[in-house]
N, C-alpha and C. Protein backbone atom coordinates (compact mmCIF):
# COMPACT_ATOMS: atom_id res chain seq x y z
N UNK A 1 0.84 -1.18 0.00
CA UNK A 1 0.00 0.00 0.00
C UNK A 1 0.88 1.24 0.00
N UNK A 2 0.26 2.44 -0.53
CA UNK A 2 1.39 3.53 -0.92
C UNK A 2 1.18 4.28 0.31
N UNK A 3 2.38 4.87 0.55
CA UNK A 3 2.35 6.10 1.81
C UNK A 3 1.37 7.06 1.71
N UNK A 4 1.19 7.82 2.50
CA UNK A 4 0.13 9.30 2.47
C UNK A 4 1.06 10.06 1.47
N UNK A 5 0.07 10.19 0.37
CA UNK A 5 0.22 11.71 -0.68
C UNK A 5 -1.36 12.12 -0.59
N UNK A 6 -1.02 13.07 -1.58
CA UNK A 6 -1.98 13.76 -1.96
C UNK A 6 -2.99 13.35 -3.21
N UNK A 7 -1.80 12.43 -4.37
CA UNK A 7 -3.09 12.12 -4.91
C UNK A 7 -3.05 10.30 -4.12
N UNK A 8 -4.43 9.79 -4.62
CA UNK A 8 -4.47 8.45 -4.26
C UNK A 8 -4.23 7.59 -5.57
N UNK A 9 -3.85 6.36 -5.06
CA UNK A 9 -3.86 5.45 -6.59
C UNK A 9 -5.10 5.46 -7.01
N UNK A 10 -5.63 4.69 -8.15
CA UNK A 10 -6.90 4.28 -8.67
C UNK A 10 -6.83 2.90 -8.41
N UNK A 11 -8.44 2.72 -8.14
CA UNK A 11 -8.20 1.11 -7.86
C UNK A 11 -9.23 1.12 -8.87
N UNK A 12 -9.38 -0.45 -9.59
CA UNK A 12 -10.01 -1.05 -10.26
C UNK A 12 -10.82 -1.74 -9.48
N UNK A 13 -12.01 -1.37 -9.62
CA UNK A 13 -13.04 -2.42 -9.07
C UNK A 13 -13.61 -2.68 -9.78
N UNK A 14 -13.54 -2.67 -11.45
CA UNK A 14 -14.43 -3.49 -12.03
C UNK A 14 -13.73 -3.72 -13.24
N UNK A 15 -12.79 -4.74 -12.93
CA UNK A 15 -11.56 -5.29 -14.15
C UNK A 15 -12.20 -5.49 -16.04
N UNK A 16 -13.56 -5.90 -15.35
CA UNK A 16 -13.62 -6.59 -16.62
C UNK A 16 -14.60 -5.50 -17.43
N UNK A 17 -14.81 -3.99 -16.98
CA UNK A 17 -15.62 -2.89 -17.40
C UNK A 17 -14.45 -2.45 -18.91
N UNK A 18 -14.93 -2.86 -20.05
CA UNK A 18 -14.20 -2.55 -21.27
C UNK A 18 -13.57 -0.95 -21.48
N UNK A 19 -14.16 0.45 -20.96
CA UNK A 19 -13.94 1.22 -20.80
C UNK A 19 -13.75 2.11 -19.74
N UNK A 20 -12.63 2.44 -18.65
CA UNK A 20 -12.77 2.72 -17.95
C UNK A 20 -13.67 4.41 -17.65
N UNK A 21 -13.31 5.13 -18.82
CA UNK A 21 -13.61 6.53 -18.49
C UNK A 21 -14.81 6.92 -18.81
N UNK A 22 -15.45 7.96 -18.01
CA UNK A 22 -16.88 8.01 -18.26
C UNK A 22 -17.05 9.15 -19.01
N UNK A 23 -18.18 9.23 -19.97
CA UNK A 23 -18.26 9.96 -20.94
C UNK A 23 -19.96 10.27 -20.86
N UNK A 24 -20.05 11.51 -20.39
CA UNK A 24 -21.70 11.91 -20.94
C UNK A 24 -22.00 13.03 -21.86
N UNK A 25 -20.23 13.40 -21.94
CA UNK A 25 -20.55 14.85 -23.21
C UNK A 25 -18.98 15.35 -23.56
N UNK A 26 -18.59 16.11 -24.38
CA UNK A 26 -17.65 16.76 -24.65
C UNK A 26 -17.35 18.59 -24.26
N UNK A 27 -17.98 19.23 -23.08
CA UNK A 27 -18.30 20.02 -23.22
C UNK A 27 -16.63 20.22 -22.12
N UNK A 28 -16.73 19.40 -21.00
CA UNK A 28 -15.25 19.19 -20.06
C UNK A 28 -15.08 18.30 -20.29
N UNK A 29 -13.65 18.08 -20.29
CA UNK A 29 -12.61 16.85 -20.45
C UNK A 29 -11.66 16.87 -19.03
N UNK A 30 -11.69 16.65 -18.19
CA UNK A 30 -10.67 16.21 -17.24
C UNK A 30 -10.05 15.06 -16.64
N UNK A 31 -9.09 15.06 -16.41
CA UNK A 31 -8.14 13.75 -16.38
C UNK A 31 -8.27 13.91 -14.36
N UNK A 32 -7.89 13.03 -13.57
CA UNK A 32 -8.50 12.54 -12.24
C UNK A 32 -8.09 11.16 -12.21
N UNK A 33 -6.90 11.55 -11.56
CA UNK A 33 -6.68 9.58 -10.66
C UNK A 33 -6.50 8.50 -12.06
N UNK A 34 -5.46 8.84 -12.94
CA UNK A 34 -5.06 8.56 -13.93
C UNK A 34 -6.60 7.72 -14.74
N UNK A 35 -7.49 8.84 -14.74
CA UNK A 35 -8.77 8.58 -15.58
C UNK A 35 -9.24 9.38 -16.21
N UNK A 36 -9.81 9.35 -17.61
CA UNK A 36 -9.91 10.64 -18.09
C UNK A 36 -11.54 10.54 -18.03
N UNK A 37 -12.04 11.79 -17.65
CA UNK A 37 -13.86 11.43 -17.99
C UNK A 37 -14.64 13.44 -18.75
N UNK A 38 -15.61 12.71 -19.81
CA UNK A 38 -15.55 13.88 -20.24
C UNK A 38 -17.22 14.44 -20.02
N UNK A 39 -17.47 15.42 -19.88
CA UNK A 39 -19.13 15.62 -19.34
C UNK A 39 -19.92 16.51 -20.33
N UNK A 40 -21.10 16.50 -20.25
CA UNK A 40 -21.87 17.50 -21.14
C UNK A 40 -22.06 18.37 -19.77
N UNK A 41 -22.04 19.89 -20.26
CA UNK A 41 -21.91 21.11 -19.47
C UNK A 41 -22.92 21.01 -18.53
N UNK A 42 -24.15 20.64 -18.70
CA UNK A 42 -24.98 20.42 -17.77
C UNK A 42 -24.83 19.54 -16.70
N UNK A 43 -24.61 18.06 -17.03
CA UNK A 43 -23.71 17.13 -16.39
C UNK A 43 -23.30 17.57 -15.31
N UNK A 44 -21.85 17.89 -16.25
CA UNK A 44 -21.28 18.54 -14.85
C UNK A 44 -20.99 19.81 -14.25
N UNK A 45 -21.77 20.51 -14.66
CA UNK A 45 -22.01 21.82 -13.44
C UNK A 45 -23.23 21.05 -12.43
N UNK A 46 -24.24 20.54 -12.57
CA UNK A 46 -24.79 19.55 -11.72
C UNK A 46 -23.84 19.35 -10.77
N UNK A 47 -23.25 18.06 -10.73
CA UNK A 47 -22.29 17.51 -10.37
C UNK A 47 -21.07 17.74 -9.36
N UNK A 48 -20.88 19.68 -10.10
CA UNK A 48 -19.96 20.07 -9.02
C UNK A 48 -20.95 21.04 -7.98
N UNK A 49 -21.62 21.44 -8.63
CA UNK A 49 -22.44 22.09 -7.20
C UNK A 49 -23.39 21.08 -6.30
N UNK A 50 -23.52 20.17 -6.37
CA UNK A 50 -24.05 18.95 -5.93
C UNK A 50 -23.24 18.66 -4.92
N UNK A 51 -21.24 18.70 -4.89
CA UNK A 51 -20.33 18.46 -4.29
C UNK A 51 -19.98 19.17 -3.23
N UNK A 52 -20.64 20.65 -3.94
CA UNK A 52 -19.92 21.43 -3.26
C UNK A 52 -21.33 21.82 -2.29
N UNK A 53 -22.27 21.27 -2.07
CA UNK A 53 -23.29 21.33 -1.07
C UNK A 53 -22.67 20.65 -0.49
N UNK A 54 -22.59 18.95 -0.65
CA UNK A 54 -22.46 18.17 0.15
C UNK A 54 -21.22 18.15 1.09
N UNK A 55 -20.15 19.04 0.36
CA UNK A 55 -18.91 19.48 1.36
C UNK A 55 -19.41 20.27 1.93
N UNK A 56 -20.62 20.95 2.34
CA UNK A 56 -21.19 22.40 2.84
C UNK A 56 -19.84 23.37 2.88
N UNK A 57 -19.83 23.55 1.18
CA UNK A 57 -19.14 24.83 1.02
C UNK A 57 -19.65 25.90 0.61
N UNK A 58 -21.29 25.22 0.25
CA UNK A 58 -21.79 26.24 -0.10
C UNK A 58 -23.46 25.87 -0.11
N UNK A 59 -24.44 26.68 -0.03
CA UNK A 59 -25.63 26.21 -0.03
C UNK A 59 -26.60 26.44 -1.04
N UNK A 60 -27.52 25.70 -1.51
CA UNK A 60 -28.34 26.03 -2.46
C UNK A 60 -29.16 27.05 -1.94
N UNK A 61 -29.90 28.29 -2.61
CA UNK A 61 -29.54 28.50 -4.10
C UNK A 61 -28.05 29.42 -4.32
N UNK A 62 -27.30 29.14 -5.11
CA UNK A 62 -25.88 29.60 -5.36
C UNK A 62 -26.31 30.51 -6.68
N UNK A 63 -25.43 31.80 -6.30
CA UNK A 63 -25.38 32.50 -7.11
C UNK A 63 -24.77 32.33 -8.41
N UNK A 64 -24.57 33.29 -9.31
CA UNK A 64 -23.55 32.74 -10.96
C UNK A 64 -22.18 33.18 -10.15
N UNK A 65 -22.09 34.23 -9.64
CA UNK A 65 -20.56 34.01 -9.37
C UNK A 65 -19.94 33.02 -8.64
N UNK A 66 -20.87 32.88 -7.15
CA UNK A 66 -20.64 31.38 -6.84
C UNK A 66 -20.65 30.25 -7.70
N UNK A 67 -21.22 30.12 -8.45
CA UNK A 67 -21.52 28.82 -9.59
C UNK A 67 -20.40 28.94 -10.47
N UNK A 68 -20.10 30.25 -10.63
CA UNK A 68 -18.42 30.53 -11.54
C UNK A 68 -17.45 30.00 -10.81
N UNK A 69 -17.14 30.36 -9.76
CA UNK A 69 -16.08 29.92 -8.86
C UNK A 69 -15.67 28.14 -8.96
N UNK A 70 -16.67 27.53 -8.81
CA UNK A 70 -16.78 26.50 -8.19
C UNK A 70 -16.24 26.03 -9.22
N UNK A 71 -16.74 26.23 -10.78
CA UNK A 71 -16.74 25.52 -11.87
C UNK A 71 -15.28 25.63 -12.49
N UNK A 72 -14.67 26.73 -12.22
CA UNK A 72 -13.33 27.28 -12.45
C UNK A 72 -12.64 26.96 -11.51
N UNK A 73 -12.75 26.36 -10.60
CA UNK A 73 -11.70 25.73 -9.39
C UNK A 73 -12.18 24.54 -9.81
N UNK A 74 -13.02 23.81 -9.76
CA UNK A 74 -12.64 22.22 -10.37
C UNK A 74 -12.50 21.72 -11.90
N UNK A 75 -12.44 22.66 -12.63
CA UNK A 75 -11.83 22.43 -14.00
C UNK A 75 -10.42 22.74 -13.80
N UNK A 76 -9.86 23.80 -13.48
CA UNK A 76 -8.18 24.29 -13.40
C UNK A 76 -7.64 23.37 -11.79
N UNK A 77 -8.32 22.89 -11.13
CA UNK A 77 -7.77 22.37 -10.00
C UNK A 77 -7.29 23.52 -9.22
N UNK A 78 -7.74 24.61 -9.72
CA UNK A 78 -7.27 25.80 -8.14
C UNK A 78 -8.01 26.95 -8.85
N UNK A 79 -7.84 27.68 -7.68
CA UNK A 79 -9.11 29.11 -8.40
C UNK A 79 -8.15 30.28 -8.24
N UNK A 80 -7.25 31.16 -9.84
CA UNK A 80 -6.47 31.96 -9.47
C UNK A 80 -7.51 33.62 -9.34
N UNK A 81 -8.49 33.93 -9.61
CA UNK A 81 -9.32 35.25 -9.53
C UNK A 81 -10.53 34.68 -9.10
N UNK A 82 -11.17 34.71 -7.80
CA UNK A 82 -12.47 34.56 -7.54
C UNK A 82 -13.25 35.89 -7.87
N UNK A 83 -14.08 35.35 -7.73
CA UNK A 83 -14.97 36.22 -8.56
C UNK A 83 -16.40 36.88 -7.62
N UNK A 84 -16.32 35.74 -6.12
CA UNK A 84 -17.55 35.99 -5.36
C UNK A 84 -16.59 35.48 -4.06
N UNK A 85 -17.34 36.05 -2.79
CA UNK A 85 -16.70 35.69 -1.04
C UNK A 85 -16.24 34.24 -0.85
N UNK A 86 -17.22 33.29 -1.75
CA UNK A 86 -17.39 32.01 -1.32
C UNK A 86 -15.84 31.27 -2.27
N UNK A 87 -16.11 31.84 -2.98
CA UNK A 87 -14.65 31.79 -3.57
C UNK A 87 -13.69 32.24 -3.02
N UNK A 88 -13.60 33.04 -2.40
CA UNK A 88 -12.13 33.81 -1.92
C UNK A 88 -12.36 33.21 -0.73
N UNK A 89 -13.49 32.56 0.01
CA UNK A 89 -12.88 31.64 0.66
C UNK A 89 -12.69 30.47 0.52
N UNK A 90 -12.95 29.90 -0.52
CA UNK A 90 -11.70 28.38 -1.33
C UNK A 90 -10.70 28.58 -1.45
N UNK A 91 -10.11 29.45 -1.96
CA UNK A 91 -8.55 30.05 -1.70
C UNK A 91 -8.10 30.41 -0.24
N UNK A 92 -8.96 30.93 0.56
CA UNK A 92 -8.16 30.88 1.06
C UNK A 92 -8.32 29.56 2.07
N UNK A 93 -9.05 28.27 1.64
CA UNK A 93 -9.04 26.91 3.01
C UNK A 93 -8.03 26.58 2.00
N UNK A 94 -8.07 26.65 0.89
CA UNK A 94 -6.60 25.93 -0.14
C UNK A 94 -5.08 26.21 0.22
N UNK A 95 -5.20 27.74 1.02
CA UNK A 95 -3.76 27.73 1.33
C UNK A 95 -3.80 27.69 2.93
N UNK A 96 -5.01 27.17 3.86
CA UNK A 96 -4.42 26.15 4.90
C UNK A 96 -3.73 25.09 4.71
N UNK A 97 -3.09 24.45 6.30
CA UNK A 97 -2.91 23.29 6.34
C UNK A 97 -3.84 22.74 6.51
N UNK A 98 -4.36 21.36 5.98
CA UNK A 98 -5.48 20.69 6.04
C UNK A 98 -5.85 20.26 4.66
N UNK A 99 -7.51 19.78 4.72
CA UNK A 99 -7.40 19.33 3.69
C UNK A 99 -7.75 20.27 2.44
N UNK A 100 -7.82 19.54 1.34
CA UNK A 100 -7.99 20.62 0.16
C UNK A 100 -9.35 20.66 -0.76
N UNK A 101 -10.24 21.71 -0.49
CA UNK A 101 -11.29 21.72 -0.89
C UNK A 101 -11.25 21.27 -2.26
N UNK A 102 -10.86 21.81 -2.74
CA UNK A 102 -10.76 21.98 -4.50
C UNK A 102 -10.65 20.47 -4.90
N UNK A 103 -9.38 19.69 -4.33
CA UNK A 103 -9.37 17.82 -4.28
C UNK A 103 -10.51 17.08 -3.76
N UNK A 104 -11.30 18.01 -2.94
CA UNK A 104 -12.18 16.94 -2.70
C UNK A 104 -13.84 17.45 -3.44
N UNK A 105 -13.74 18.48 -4.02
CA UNK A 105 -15.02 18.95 -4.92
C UNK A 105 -14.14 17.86 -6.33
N UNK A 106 -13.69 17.92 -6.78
CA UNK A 106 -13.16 17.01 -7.76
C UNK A 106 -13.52 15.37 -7.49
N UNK A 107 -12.56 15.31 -6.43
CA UNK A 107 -12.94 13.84 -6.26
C UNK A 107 -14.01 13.31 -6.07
N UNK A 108 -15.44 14.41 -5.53
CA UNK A 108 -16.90 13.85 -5.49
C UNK A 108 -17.34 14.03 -6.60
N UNK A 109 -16.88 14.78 -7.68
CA UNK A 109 -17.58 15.18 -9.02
C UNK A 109 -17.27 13.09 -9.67
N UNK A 110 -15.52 13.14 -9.80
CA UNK A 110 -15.67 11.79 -9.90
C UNK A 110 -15.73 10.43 -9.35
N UNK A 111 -16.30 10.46 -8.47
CA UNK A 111 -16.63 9.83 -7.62
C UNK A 111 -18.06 9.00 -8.05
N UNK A 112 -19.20 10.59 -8.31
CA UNK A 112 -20.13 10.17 -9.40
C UNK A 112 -20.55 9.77 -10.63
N UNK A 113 -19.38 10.11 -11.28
CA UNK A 113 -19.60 9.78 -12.64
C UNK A 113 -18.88 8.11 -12.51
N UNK A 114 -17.92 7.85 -11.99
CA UNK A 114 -17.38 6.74 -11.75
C UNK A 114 -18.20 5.56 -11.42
N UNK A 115 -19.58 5.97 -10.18
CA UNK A 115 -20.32 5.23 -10.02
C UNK A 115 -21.72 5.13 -11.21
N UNK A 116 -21.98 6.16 -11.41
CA UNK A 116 -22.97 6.05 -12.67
C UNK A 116 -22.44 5.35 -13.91
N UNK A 117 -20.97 5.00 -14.11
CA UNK A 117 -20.40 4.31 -15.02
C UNK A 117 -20.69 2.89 -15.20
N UNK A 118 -20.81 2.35 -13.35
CA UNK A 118 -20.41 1.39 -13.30
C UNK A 118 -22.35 0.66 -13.03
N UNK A 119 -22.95 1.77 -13.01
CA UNK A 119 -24.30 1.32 -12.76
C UNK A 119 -24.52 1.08 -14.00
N UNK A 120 -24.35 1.74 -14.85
CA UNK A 120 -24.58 1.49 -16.69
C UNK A 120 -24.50 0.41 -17.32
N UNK A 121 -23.25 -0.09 -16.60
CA UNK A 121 -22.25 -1.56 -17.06
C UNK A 121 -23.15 -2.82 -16.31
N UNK A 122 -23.76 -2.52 -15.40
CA UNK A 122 -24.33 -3.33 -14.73
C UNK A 122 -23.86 -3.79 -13.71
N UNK A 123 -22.82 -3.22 -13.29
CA UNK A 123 -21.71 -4.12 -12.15
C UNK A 123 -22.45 -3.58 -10.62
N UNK A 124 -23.51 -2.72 -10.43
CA UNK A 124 -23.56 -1.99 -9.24
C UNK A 124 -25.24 -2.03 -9.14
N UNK A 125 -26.43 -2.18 -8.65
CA UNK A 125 -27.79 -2.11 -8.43
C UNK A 125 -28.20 -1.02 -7.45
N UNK A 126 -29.21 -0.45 -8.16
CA UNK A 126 -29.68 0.60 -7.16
C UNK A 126 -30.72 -0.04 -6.58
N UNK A 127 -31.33 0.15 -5.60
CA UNK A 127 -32.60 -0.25 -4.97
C UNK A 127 -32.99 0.65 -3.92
N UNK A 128 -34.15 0.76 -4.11
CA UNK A 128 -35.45 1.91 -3.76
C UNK A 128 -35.45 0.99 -2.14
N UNK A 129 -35.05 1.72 -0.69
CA UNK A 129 -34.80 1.76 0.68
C UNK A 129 -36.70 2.09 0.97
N UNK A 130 -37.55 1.50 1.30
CA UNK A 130 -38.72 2.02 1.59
C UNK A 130 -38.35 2.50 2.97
N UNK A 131 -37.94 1.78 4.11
CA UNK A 131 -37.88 2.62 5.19
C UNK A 131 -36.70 3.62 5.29
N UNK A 132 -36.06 3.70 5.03
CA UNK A 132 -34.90 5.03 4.56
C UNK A 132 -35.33 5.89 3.80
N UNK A 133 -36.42 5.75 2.70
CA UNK A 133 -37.00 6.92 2.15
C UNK A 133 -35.98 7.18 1.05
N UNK A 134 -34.77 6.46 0.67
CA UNK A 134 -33.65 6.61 -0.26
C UNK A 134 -33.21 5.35 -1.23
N UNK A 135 -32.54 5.98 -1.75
CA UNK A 135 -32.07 4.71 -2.86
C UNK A 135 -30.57 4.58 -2.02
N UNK A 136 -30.52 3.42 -2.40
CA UNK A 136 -29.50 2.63 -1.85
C UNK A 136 -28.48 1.43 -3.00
N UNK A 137 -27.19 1.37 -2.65
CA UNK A 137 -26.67 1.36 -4.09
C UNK A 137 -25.59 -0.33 -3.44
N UNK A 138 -25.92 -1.37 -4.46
CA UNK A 138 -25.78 -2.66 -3.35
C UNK A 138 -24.43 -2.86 -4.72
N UNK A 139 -23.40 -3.06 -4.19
CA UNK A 139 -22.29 -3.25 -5.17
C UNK A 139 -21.71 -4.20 -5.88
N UNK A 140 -22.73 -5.84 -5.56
CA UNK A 140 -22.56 -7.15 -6.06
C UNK A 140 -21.01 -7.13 -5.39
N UNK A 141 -19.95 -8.13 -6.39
CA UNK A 141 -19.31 -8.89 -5.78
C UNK A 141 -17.79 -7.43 -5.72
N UNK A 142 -18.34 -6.06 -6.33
CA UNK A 142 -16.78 -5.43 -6.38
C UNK A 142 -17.29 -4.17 -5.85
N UNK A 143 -16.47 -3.41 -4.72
CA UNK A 143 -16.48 -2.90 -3.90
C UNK A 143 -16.39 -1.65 -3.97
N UNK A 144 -17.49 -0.62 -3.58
CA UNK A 144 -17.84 0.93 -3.74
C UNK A 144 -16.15 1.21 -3.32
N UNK A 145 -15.69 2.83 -3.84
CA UNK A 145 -15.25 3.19 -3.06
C UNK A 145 -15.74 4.05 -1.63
N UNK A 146 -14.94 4.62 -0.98
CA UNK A 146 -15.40 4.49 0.09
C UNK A 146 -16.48 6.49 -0.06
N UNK A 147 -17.47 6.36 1.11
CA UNK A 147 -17.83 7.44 0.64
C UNK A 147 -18.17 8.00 2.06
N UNK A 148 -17.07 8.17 2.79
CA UNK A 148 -16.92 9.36 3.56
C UNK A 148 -15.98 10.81 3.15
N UNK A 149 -16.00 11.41 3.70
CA UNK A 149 -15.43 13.24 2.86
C UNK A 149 -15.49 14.48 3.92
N UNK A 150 -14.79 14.84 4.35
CA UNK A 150 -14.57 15.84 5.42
C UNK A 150 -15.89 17.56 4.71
N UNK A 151 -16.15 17.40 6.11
CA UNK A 151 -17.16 18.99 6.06
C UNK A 151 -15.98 20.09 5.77
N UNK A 152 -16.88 21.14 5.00
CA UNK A 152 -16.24 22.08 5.18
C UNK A 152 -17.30 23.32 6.27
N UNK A 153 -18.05 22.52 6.75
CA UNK A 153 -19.03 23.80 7.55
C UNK A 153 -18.46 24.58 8.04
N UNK A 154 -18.12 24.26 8.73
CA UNK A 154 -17.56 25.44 10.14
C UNK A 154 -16.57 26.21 9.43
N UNK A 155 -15.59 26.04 8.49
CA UNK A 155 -14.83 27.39 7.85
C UNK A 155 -15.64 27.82 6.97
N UNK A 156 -16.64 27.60 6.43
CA UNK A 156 -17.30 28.43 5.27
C UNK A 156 -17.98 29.61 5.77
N UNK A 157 -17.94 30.87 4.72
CA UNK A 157 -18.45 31.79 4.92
C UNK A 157 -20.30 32.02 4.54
N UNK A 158 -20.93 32.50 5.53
CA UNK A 158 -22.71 32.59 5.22
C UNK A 158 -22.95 32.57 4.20
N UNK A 159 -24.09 32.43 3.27
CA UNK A 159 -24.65 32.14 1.95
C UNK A 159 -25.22 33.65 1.71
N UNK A 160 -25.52 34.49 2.75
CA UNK A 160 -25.94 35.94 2.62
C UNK A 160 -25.05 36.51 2.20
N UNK A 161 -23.37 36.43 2.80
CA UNK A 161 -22.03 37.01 2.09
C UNK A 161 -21.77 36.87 0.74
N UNK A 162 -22.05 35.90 0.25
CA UNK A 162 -21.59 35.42 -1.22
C UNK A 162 -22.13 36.12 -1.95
């Protein structure tokens, strides 16, 4: 197993999936954990503000400059001109010690497309949770990755600031 870095290896959990990279459009192309996956614009602006709730970096409804920010820090992997508060504070949790927003709005963007890949292929089943009120995602014989992800609550700035 490799020491602590920053990026992680890729693991294969589904050897026998003919294509690894996921493709729902040509609008972004980004490469991630030696994978390339390419999205239709809708896709993935979805996708990253979807992430960037669930890191509570930011809350729905998000403004366009917020929605700029976000989209321009996980396409370039860092945000050099924010454009809105919520941005200038991604830059500035990016140049704490700790962890790195921007790596982990990325890594949930593919995180999803990775799993919607593998639901496509058939390797993964969703099923409708009646007492959970949720869908629930059962992985047959090859193994989710893992899907815990550090908050960003408590350093983020109010949704009224932005």
């Amino acid at each position: 197993m490799r020491a602590h870095s920053n990026q992680l290896s890729p693991l294969r959990y589904a050897p026998h999936v003919d294509c690894e990279n996921f493709h729902s459009g040509d609008d972004v192309v980004l490469a991630f954990l030696d994978c390339t996956y390419s999205f239709a614009r809708a896709d993935f602006e979805q996708r990253v503000l979807r992430a960037a709730v669930e890191l509570e970096l930011a809350e729905r409804p998000l403004k366009r400059s917020v929605r700029a920010d976000l989209l321009t820090a996980v396409i370039e992997g860092e945000l050099a001109e924010p454009r809105s508060e919520v941005g200038e504070h991604l830059v500035h949790l990016c140049e704490r010690d700790g962890e790195d927003p921007i790596y982990w709005l990325r890594k949930l963007v593919f995180r999803s497309a990775w799993l919607d890949h593998r639901i496509k292929h058939g390797l993964v089943d969703v099923q409708f949770d009646d007492a959970a009120g949720a869908f629930r995602i059962e992985p047959g014989r090859y193994p989710l990755p893992g899907a815990g992800h550090p908050s960003f609550a408590a350093l983020t700035v109010p949704e009224d600031r932005a």
